[in-house]
PDB file of N, CA and C in Angstrom:
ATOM      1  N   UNK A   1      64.223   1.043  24.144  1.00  0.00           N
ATOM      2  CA  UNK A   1      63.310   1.049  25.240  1.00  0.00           C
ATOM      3  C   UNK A   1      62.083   1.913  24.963  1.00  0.00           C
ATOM      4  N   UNK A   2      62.485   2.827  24.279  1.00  0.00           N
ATOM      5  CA  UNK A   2      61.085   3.686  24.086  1.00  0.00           C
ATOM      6  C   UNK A   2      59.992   3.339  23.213  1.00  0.00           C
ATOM      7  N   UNK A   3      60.679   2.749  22.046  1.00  0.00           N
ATOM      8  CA  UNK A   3      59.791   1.613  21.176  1.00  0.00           C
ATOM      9  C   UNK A   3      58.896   0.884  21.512  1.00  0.00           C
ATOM     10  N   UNK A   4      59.685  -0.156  22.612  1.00  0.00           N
ATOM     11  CA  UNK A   4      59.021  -0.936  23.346  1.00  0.00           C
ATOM     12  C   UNK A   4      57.335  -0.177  24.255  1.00  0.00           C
ATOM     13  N   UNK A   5      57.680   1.001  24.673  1.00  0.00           N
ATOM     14  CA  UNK A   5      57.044   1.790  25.405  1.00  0.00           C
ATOM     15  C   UNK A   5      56.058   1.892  25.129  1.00  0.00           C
ATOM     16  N   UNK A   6      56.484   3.095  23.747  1.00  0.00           N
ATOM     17  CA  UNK A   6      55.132   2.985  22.748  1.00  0.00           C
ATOM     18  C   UNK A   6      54.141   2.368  22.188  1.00  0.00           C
ATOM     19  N   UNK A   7      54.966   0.820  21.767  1.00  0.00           N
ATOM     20  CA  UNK A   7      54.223  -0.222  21.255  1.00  0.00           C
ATOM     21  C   UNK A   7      52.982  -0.442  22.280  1.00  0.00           C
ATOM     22  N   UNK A   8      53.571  -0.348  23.687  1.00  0.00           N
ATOM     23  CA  UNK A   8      53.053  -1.088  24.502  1.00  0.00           C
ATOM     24  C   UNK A   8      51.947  -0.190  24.878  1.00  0.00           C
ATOM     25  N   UNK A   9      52.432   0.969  24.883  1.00  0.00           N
ATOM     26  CA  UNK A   9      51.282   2.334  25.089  1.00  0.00           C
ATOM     27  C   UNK A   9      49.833   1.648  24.230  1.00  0.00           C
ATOM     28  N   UNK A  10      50.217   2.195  22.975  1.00  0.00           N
ATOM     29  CA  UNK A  10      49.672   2.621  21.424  1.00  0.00           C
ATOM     30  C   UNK A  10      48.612   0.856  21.320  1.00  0.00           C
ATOM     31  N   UNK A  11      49.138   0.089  22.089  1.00  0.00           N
ATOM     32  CA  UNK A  11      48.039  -1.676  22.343  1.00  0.00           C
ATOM     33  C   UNK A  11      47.069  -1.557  23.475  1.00  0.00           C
ATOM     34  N   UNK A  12      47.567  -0.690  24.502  1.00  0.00           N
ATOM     35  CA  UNK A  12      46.781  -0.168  25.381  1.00  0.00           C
ATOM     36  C   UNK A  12      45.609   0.145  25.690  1.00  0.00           C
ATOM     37  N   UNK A  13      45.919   1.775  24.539  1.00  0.00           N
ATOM     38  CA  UNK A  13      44.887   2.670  24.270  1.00  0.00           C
ATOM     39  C   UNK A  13      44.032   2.034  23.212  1.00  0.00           C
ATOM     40  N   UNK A  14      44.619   1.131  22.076  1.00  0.00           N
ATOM     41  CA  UNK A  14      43.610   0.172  21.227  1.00  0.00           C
ATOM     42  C   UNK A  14      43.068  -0.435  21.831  1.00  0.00           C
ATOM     43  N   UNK A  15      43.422  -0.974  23.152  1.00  0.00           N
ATOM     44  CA  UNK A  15      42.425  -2.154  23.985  1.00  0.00           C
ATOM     45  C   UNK A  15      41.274  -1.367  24.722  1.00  0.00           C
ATOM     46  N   UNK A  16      42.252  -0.527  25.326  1.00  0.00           N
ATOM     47  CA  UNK A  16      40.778   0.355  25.978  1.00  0.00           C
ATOM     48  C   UNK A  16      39.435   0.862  24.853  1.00  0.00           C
ATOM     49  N   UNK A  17      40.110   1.391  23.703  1.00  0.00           N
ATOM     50  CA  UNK A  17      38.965   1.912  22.807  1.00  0.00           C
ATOM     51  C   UNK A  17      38.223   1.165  22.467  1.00  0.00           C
ATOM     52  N   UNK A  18      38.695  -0.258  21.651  1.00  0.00           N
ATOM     53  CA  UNK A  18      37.833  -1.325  21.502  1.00  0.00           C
ATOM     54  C   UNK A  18      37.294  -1.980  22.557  1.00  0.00           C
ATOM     55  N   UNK A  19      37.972  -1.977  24.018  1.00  0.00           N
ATOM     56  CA  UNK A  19      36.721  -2.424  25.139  1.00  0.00           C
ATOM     57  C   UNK A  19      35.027  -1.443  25.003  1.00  0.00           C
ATOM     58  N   UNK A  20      35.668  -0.150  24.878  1.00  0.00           N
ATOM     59  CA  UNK A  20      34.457   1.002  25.436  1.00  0.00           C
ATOM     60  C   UNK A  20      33.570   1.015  23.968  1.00  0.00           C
ATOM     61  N   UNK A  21      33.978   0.705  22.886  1.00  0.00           N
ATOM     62  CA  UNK A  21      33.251   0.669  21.280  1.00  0.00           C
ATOM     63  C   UNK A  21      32.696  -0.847  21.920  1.00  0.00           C
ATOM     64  N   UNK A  22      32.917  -1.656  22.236  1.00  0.00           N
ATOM     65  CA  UNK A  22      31.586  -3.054  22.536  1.00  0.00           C
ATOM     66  C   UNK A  22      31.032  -3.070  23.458  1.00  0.00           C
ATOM     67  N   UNK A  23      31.756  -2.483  24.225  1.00  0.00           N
ATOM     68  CA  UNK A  23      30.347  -2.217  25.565  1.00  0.00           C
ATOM     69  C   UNK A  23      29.530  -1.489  25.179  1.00  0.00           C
ATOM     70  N   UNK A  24      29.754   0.016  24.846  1.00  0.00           N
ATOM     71  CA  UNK A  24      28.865   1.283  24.175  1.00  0.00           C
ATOM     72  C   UNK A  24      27.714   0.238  22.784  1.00  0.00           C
ATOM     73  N   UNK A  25      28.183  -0.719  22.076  1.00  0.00           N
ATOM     74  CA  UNK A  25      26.880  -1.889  21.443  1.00  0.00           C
ATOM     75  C   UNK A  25      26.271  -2.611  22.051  1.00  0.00           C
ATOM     76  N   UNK A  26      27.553  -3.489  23.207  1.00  0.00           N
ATOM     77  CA  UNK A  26      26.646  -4.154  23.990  1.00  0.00           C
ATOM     78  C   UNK A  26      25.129  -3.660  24.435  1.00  0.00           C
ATOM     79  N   UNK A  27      25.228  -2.216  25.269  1.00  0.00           N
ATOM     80  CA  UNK A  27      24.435  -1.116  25.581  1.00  0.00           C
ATOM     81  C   UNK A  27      23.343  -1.292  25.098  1.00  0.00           C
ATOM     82  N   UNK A  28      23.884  -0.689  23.893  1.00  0.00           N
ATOM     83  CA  UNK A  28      22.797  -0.534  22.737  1.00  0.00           C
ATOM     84  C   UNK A  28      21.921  -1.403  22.083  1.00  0.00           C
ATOM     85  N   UNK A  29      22.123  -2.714  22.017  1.00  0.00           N
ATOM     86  CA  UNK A  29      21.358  -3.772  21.915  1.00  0.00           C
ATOM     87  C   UNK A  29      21.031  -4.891  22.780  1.00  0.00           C
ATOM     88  N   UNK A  30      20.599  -4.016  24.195  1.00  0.00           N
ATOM     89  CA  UNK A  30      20.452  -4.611  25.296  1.00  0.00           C
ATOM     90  C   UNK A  30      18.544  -4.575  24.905  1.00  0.00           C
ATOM     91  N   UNK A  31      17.612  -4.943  25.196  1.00  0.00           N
ATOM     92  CA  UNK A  31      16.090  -5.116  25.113  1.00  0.00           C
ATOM     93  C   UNK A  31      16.045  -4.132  25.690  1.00  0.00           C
ATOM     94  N   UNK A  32      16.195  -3.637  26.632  1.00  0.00           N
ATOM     95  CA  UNK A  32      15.464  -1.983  27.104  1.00  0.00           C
ATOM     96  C   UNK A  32      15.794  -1.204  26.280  1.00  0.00           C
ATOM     97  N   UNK A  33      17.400  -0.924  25.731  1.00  0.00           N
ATOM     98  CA  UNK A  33      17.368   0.122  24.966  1.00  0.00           C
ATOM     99  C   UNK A  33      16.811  -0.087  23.255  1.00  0.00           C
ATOM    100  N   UNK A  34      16.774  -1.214  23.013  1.00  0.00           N
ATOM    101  CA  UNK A  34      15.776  -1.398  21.804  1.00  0.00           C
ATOM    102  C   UNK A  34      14.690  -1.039  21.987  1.00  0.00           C
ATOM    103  N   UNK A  35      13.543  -1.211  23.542  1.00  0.00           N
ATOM    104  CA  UNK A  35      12.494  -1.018  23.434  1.00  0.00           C
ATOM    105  C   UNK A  35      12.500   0.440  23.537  1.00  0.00           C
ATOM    106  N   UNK A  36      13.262   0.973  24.316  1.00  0.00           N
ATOM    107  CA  UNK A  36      13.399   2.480  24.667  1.00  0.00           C
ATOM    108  C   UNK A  36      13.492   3.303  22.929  1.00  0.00           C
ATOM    109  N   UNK A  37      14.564   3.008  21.870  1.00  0.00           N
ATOM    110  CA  UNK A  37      14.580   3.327  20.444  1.00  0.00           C
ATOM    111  C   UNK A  37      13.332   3.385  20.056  1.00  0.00           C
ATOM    112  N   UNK A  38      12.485   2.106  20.103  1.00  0.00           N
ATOM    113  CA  UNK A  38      11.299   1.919  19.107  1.00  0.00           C
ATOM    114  C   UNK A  38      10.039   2.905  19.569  1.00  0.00           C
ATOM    115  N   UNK A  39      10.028   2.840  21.080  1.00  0.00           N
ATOM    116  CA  UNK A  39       9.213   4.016  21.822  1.00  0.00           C
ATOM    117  C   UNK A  39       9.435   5.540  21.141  1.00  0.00           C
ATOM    118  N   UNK A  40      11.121   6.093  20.984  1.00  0.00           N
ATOM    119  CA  UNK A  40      11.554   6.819  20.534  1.00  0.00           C
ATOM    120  C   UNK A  40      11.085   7.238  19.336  1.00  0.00           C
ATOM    121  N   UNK A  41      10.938   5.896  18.017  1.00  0.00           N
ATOM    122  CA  UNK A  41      10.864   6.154  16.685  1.00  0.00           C
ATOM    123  C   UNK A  41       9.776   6.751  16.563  1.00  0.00           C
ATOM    124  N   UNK A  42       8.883   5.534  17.636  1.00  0.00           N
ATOM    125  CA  UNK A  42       7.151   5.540  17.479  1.00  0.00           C
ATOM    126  C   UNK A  42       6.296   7.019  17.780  1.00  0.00           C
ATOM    127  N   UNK A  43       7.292   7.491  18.864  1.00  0.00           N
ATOM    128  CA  UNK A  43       6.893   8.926  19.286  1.00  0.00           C
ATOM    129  C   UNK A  43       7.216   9.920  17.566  1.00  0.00           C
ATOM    130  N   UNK A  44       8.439   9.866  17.243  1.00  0.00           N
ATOM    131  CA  UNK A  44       8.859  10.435  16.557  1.00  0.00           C
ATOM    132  C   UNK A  44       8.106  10.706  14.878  1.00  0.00           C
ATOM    133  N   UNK A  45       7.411   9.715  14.772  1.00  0.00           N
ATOM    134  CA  UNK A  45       6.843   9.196  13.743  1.00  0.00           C
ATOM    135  C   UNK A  45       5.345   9.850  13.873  1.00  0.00           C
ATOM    136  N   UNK A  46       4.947   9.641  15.083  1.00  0.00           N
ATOM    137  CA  UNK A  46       3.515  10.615  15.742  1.00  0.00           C
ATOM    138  C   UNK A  46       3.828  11.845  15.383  1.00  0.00           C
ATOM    139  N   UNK A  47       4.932  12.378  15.911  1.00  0.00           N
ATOM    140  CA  UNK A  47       4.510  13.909  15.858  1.00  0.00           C
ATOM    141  C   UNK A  47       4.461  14.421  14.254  1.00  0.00           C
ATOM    142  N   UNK A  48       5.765  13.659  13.221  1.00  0.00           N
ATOM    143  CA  UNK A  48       5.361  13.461  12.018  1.00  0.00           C
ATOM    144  C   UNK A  48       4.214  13.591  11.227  1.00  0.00           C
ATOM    145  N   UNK A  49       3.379  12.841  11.515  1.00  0.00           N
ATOM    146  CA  UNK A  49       2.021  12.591  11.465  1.00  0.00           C
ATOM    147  C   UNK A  49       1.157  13.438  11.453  1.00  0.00           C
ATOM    148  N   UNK A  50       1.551  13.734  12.646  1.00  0.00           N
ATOM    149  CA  UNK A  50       0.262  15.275  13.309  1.00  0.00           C
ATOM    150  C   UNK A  50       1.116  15.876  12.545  1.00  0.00           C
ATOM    151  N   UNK A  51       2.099  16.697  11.994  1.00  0.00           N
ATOM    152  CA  UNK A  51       2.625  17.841  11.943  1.00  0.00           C
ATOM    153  C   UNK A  51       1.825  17.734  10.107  1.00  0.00           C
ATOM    154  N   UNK A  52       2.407  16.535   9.507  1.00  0.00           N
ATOM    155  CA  UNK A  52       1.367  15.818   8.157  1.00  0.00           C
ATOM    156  C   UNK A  52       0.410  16.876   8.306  1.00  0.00           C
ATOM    157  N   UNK A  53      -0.559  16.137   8.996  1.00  0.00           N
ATOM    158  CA  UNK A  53      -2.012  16.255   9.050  1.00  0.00           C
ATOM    159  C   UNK A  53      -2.057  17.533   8.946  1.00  0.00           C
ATOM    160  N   UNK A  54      -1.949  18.348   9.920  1.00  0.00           N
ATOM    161  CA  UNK A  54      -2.180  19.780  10.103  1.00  0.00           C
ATOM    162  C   UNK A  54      -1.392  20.275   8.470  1.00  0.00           C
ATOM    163  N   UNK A  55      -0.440  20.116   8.323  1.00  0.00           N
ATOM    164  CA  UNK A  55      -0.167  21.168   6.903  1.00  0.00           C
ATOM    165  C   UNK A  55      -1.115  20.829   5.811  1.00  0.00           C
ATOM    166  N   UNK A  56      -1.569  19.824   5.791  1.00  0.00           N
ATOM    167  CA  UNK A  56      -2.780  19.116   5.112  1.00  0.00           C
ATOM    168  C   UNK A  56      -3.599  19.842   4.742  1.00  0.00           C
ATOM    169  N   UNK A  57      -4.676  20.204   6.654  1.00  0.00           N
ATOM    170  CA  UNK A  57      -5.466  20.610   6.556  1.00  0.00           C
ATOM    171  C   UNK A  57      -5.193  22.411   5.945  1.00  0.00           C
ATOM    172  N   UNK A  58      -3.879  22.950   6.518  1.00  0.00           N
ATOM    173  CA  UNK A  58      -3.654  24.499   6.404  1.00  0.00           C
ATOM    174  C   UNK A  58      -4.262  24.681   4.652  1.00  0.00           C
ATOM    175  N   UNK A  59      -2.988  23.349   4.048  1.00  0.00           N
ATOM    176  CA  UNK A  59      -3.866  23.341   2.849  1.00  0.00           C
ATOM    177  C   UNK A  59      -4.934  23.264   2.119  1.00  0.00           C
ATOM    178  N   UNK A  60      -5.898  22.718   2.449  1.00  0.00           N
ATOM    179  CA  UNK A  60      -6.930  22.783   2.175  1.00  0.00           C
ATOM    180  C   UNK A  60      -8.059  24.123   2.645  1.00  0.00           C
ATOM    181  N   UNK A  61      -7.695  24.250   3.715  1.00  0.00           N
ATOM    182  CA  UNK A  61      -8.269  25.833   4.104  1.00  0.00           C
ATOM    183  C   UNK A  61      -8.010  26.579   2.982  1.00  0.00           C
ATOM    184  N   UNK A  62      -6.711  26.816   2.264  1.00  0.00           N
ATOM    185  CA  UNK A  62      -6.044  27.748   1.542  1.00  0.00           C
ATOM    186  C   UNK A  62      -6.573  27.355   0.135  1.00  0.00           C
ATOM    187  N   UNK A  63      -6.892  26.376  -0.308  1.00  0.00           N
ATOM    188  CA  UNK A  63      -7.594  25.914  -1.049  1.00  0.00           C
ATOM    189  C   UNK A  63      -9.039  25.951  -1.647  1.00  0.00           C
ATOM    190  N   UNK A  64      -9.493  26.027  -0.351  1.00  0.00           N
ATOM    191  CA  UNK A  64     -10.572  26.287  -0.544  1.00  0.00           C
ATOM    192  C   UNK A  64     -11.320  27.504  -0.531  1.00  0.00           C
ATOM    193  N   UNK A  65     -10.433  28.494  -0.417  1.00  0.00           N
ATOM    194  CA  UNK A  65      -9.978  29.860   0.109  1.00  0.00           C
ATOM    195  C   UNK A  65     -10.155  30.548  -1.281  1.00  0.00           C
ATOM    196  N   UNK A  66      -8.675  29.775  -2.114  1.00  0.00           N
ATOM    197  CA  UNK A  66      -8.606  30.212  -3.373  1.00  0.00           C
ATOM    198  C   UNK A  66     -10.048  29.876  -4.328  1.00  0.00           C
ATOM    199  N   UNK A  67     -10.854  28.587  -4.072  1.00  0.00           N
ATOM    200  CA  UNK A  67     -11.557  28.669  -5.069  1.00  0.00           C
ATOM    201  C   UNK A  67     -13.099  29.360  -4.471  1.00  0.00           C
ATOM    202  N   UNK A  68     -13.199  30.101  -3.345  1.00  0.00           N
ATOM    203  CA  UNK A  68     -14.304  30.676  -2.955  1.00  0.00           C
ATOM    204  C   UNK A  68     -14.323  32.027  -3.951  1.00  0.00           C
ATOM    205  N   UNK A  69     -12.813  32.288  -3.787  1.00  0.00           N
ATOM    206  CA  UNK A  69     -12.255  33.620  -4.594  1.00  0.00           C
ATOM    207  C   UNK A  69     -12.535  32.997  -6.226  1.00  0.00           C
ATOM    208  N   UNK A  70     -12.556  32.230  -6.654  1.00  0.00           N
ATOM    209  CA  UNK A  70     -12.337  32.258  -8.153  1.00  0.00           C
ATOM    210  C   UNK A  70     -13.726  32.153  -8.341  1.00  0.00           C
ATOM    211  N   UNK A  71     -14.885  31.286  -7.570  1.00  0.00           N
ATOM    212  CA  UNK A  71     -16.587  31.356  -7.886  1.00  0.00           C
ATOM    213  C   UNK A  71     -17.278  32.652  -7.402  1.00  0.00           C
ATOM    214  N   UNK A  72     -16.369  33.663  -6.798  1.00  0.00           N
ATOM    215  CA  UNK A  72     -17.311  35.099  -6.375  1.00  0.00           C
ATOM    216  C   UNK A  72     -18.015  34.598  -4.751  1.00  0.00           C
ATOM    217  N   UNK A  73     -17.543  33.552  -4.016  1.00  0.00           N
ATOM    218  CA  UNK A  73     -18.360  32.825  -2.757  1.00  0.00           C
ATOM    219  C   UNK A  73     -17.848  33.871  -2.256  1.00  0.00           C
ATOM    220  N   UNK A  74     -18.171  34.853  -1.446  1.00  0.00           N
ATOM    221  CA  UNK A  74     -17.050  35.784  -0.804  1.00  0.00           C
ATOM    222  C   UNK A  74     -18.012  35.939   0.644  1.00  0.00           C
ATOM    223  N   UNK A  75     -19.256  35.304   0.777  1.00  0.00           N
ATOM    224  CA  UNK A  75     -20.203  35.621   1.942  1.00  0.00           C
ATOM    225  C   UNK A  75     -19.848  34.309   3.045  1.00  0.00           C
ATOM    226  N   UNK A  76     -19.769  34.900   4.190  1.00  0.00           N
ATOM    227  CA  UNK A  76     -19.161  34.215   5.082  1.00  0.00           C
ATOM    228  C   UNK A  76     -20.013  33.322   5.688  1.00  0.00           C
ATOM    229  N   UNK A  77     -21.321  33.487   5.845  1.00  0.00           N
ATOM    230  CA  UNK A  77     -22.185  32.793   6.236  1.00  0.00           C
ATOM    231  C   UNK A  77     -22.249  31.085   5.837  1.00  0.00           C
ATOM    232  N   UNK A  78     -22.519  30.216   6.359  1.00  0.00           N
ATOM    233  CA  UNK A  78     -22.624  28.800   5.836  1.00  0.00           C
ATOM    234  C   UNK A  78     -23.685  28.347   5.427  1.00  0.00           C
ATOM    235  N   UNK A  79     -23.200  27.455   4.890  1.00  0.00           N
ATOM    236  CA  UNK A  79     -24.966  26.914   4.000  1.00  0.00           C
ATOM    237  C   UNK A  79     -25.650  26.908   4.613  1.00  0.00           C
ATOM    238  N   UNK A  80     -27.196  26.488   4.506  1.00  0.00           N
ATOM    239  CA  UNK A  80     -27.448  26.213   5.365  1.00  0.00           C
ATOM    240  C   UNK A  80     -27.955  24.897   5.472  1.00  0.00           C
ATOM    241  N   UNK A  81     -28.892  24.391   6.910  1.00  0.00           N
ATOM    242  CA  UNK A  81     -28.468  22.965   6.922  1.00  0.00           C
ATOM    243  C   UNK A  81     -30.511  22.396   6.144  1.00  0.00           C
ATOM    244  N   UNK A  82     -30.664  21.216   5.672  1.00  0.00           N
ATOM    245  CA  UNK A  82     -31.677  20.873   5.570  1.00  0.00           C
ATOM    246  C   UNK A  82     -32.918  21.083   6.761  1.00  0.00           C
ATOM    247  N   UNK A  83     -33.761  20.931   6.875  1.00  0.00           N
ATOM    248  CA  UNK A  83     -34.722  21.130   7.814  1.00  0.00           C
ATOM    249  C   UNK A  83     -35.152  19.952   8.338  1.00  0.00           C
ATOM    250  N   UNK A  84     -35.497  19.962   9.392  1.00  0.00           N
ATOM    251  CA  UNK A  84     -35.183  18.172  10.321  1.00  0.00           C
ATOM    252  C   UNK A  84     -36.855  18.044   9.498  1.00  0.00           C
ATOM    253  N   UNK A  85     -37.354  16.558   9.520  1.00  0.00           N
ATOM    254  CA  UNK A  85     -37.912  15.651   8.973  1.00  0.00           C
ATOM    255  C   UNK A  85     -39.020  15.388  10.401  1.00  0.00           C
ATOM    256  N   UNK A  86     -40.469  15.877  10.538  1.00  0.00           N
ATOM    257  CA  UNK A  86     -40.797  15.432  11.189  1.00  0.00           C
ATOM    258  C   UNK A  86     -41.929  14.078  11.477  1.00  0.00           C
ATOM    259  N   UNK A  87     -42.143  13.906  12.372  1.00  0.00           N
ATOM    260  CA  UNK A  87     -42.790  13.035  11.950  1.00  0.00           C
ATOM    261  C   UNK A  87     -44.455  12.740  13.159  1.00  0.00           C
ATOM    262  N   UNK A  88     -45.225  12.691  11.806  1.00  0.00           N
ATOM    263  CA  UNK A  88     -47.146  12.941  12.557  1.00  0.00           C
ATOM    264  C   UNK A  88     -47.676  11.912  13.352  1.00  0.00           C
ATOM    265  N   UNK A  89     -48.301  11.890  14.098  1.00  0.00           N
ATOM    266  CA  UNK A  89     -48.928  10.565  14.653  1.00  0.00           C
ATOM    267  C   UNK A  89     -50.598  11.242  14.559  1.00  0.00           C
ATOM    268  N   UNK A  90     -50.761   9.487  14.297  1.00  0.00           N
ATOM    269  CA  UNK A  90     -51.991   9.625  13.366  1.00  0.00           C
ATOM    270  C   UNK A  90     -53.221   8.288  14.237  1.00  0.00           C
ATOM    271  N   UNK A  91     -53.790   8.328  14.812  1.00  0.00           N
ATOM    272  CA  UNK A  91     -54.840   7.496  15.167  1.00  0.00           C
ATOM    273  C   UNK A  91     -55.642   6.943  14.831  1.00  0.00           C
ATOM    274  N   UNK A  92     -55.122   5.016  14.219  1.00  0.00           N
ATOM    275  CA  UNK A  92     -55.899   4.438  14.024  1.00  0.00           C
ATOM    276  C   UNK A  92     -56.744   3.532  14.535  1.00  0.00           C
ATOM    277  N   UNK A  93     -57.547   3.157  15.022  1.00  0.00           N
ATOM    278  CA  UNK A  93     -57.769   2.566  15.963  1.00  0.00           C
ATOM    279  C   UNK A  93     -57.282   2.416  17.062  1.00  0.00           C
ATOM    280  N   UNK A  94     -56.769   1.086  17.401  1.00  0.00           N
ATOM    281  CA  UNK A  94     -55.947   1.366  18.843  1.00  0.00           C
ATOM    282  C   UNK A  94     -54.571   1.032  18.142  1.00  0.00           C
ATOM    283  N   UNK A  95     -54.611   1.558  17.454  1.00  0.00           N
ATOM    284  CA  UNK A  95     -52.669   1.699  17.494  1.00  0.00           C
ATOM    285  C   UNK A  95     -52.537   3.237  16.953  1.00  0.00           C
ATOM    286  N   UNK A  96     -51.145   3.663  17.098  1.00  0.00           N
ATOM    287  CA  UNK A  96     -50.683   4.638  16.446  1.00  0.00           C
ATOM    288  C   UNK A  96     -49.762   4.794  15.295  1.00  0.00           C
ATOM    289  N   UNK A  97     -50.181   4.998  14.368  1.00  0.00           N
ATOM    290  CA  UNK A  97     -48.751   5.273  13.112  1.00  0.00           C
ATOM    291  C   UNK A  97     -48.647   7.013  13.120  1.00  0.00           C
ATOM    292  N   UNK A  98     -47.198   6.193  12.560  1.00  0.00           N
ATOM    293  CA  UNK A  98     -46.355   7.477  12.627  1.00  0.00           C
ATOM    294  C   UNK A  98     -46.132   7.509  10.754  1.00  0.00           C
ATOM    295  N   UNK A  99     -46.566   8.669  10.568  1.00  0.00           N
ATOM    296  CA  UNK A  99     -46.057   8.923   9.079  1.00  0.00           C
ATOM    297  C   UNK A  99     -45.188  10.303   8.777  1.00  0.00           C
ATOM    298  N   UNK A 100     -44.372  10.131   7.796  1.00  0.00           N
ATOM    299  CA  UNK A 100     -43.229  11.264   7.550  1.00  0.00           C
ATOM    300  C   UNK A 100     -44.163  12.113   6.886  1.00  0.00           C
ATOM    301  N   UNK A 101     -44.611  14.089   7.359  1.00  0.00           N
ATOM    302  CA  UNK A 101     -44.768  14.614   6.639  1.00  0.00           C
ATOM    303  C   UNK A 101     -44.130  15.608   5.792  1.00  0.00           C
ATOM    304  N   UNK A 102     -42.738  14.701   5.261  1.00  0.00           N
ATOM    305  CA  UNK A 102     -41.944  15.614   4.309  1.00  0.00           C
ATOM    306  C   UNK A 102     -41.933  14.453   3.487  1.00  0.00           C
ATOM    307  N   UNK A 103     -42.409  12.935   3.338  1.00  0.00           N
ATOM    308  CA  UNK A 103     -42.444  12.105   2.188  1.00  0.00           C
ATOM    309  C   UNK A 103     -43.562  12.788   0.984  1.00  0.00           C
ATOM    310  N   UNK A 104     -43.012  12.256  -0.008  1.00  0.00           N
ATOM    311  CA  UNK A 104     -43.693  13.061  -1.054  1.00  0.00           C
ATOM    312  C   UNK A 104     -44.934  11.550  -1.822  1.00  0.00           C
ATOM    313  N   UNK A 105     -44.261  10.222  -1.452  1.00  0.00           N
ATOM    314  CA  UNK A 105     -45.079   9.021  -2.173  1.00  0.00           C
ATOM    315  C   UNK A 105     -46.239   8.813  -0.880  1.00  0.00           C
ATOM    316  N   UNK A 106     -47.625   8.715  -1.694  1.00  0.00           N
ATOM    317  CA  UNK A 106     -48.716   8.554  -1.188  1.00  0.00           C
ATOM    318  C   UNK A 106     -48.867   7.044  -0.151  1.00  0.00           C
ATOM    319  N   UNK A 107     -47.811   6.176  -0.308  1.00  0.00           N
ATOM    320  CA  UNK A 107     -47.634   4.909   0.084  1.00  0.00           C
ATOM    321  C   UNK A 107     -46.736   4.687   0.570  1.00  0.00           C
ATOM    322  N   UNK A 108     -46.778   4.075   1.975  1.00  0.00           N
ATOM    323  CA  UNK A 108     -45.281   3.164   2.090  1.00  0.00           C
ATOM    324  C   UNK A 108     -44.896   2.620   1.287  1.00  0.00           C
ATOM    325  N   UNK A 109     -43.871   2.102   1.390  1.00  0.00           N
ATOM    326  CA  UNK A 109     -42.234   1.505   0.290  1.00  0.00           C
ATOM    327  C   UNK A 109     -42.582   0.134   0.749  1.00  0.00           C
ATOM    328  N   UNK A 110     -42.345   0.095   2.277  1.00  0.00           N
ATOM    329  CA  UNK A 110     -42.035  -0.962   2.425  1.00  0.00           C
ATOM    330  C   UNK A 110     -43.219  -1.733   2.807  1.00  0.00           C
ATOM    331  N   UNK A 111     -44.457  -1.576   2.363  1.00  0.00           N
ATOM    332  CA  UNK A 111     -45.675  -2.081   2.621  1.00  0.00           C
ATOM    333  C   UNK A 111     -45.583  -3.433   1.589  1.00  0.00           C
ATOM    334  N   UNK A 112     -45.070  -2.894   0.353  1.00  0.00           N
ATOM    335  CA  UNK A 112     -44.907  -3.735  -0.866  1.00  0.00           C
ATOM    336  C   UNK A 112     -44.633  -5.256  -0.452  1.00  0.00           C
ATOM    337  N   UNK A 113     -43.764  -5.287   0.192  1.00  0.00           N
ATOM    338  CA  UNK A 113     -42.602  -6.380   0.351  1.00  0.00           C
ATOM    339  C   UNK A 113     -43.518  -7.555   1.076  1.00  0.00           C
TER     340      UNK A 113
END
């Protein structure tokens, strides 16, 4: 009788486990929770990314760090920038041209054409 018991137990508890192991997949490959995963990955993969990027850049700071140190650059100041390009107006008759006085050729370029 107790055999019997057991058997009958021990088919039981296999039925229940294998019910709750296919439902717990069913679950899992229901469309929300796929879309819910891929949201998951997609997030997961972002912060990846950014976290990338930034050690990237740390590197390159550090990089560029080291070779300020190896050329003697040690002045903190930044280049500086070109000087804006202005430009003359000039009265010819009744119109106005505008000519660049930081061009260095006596002629327009595109007069040629």
């Amino acid at each position: 009788m107790f055999r019997r018991t057991f058997w009958f137990s021990a088919g039981a508890a296999a039925g229940v486990w294998a019910t709750t192991k296919v439902n717990r997949k069913i679950r899992q490959l229901s469309p929300e929770s796929l879309a819910a995963q891929a949201a998951n990955k997609a997030i997961e993969t972002g912060h990846r990314l950014k976290d990338f990027a930034l050690d990237v850049r740390d590197g390159m700071a550090e990089r560029e760090a080291q070779l300020d140190e190896a050329l003697g650059r040690h002045d903190a100041t930044p280049p500086e920038l070109p000087t804006q390009r202005r430009l003359a107006a000039v009265e010819s008759g009744e119109r106005v041209i505008y000519s660049d006085t930081t061009q260095q050729h006596p002629y327009n370029r595109n007069e040629d054409h």
